[in-house]
C-alpha atoms as a PDB file:
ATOM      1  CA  UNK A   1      -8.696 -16.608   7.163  1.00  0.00           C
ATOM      2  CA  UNK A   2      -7.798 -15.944   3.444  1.00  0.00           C
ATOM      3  CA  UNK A   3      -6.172 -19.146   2.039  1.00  0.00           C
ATOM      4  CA  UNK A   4      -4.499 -16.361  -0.900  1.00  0.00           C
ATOM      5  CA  UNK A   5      -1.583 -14.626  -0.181  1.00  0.00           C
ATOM      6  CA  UNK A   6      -1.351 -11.038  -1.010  1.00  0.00           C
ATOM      7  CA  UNK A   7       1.876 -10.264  -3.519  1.00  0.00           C
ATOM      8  CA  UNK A   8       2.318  -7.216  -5.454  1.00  0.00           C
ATOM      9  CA  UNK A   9       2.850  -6.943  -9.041  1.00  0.00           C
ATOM     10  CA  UNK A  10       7.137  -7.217  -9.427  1.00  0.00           C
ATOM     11  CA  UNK A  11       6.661 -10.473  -7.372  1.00  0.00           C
ATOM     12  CA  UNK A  12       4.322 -11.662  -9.599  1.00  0.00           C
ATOM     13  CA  UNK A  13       6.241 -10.888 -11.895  1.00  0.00           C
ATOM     14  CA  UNK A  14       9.541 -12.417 -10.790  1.00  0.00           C
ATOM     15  CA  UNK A  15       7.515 -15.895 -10.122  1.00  0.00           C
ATOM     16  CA  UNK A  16       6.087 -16.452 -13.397  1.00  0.00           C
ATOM     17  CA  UNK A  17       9.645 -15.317 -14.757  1.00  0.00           C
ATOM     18  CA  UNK A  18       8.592 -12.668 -16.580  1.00  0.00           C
ATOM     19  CA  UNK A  19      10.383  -8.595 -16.755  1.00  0.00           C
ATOM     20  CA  UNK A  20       8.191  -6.938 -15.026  1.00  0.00           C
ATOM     21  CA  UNK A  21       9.151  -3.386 -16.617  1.00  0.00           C
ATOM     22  CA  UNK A  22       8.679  -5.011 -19.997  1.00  0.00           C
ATOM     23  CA  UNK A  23       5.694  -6.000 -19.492  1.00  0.00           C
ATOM     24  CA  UNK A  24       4.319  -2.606 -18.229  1.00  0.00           C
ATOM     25  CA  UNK A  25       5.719  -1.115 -21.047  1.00  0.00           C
ATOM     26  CA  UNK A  26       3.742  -3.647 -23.350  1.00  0.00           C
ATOM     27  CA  UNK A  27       0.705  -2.817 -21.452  1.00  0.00           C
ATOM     28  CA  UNK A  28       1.238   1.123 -22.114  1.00  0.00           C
ATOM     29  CA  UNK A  29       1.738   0.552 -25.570  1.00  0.00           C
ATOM     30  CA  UNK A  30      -1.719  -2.218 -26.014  1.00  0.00           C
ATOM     31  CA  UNK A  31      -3.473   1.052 -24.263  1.00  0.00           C
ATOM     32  CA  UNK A  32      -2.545   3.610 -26.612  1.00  0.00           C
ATOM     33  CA  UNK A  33      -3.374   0.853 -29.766  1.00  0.00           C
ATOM     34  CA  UNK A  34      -6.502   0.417 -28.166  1.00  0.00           C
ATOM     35  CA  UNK A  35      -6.964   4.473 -27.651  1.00  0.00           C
ATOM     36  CA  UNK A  36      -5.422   5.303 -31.069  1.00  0.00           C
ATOM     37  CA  UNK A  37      -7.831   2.497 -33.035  1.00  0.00           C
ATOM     38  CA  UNK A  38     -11.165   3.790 -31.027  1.00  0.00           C
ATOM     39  CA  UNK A  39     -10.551   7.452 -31.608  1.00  0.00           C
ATOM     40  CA  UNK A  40     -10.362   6.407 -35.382  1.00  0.00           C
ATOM     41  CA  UNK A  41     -13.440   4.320 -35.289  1.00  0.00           C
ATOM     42  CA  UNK A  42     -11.722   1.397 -36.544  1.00  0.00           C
ATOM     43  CA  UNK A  43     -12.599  -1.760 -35.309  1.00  0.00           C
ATOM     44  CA  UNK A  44     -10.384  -4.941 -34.445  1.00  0.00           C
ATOM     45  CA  UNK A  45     -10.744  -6.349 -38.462  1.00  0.00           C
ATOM     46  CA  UNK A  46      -9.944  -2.812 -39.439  1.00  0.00           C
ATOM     47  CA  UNK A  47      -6.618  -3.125 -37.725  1.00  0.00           C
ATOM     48  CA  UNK A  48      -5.945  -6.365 -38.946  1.00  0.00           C
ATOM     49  CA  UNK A  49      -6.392  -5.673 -41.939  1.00  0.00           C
ATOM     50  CA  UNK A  50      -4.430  -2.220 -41.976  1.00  0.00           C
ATOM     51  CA  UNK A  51      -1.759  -4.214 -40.265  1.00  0.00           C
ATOM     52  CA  UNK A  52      -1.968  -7.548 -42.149  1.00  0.00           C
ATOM     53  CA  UNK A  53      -2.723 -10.173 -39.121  1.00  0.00           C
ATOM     54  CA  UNK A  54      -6.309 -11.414 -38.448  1.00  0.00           C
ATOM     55  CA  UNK A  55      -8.847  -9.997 -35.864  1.00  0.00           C
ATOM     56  CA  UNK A  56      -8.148 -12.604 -33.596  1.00  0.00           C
ATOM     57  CA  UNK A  57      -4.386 -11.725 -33.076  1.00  0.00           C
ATOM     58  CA  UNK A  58      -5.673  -8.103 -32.541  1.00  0.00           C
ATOM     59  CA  UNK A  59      -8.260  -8.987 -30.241  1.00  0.00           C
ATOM     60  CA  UNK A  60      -5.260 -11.142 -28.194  1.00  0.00           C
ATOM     61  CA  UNK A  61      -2.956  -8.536 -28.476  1.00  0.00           C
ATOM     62  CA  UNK A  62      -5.278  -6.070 -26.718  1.00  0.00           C
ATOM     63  CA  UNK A  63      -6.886  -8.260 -24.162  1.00  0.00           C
ATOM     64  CA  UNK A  64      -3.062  -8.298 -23.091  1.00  0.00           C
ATOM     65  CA  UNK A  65      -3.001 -12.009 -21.968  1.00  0.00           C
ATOM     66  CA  UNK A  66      -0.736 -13.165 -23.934  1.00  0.00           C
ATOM     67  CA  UNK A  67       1.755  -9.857 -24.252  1.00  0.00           C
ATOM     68  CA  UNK A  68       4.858 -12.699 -23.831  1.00  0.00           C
ATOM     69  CA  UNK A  69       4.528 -13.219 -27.369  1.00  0.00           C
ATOM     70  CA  UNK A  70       4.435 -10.021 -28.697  1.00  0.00           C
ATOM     71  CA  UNK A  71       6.995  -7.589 -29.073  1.00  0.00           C
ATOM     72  CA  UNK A  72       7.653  -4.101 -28.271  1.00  0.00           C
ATOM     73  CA  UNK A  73       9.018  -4.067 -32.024  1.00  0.00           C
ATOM     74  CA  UNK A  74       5.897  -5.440 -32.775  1.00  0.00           C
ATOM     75  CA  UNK A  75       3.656  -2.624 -30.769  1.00  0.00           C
ATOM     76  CA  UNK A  76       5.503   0.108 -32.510  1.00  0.00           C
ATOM     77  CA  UNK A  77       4.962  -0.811 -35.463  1.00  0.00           C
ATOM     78  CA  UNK A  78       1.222  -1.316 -35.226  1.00  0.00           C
ATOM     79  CA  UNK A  79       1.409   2.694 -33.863  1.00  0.00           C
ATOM     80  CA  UNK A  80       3.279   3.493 -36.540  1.00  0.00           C
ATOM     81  CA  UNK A  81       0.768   2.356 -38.997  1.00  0.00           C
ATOM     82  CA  UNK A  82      -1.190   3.898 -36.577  1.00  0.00           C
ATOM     83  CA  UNK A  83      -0.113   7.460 -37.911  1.00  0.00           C
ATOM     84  CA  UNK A  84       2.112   7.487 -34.594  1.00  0.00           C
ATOM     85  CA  UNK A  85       5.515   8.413 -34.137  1.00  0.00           C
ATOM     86  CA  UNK A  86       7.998   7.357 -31.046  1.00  0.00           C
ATOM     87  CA  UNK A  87      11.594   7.778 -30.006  1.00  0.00           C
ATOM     88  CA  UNK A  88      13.256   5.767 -27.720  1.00  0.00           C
ATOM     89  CA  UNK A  89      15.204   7.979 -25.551  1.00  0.00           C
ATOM     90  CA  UNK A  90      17.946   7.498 -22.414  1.00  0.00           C
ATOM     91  CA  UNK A  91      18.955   9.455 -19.942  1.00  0.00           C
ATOM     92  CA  UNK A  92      21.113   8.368 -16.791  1.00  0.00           C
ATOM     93  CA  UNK A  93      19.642   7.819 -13.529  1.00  0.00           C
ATOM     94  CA  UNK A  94      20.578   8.905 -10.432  1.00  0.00           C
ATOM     95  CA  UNK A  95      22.769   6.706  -8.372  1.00  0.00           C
ATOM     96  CA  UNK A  96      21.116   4.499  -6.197  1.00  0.00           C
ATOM     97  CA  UNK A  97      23.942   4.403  -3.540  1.00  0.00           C
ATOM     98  CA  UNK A  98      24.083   8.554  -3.800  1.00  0.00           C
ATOM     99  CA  UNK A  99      20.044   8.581  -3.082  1.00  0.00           C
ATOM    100  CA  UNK A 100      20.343   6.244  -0.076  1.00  0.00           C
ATOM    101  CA  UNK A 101      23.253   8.113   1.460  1.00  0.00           C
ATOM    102  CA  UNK A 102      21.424  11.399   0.581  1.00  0.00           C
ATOM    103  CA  UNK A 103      18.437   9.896   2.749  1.00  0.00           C
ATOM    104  CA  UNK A 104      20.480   9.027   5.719  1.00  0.00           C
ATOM    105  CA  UNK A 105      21.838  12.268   6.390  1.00  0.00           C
ATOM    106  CA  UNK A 106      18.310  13.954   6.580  1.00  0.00           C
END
């Protein structure tokens, strides 16, 4: 018998009181930093330097254990100096009461 107990990742979430949706968006934007940085052939002191922190915060930042204490702000702006643009867009979602109705009538 295991002794672990299998939980998913919004539970996880929930019990270390962290936003789960926050934090995959933190973990999208570390990936692209990572992706963007590579394709340049700049290494971690590159980007600290570029961005004006030292190697170790970048090396933190993308070994994504400690994204609680870095902001999206934060992420953005490293993409930005980057050469990357963003816009931060809304749209409505569909209503969550409609869907569920919508599925009991099929």
């Amino acid at each position: 018998m295991c002794p672990f107990k299998e939980i998913d990742a919004k539970e996880l979430a929930k019990s270390l009181g962290v936003d789960f949706l926050q934090v995959r968006t933190k973990h999208a934007l570390i990936d692209q930093i990572i992706e963007a940085r590579t394709a340049q052939g700049m290494t971690q002191e590159d980007l600290a330097d570029l961005v004006g922190v030292s190697q170790a915060y970048v090396s933190r930042v993308e070994s994504k254990t400690q994204t609680r204490k870095v902001t999206i702000d934060r992420l953005l702006s490293i993409l930005s100096r980057l050469g990357y643009d963003y816009e931060i867009r809304t749209e409505k979602r569909p209503s969550r009461k409609k869907e569920s109705s919508e599925n009991r009538t099929r």
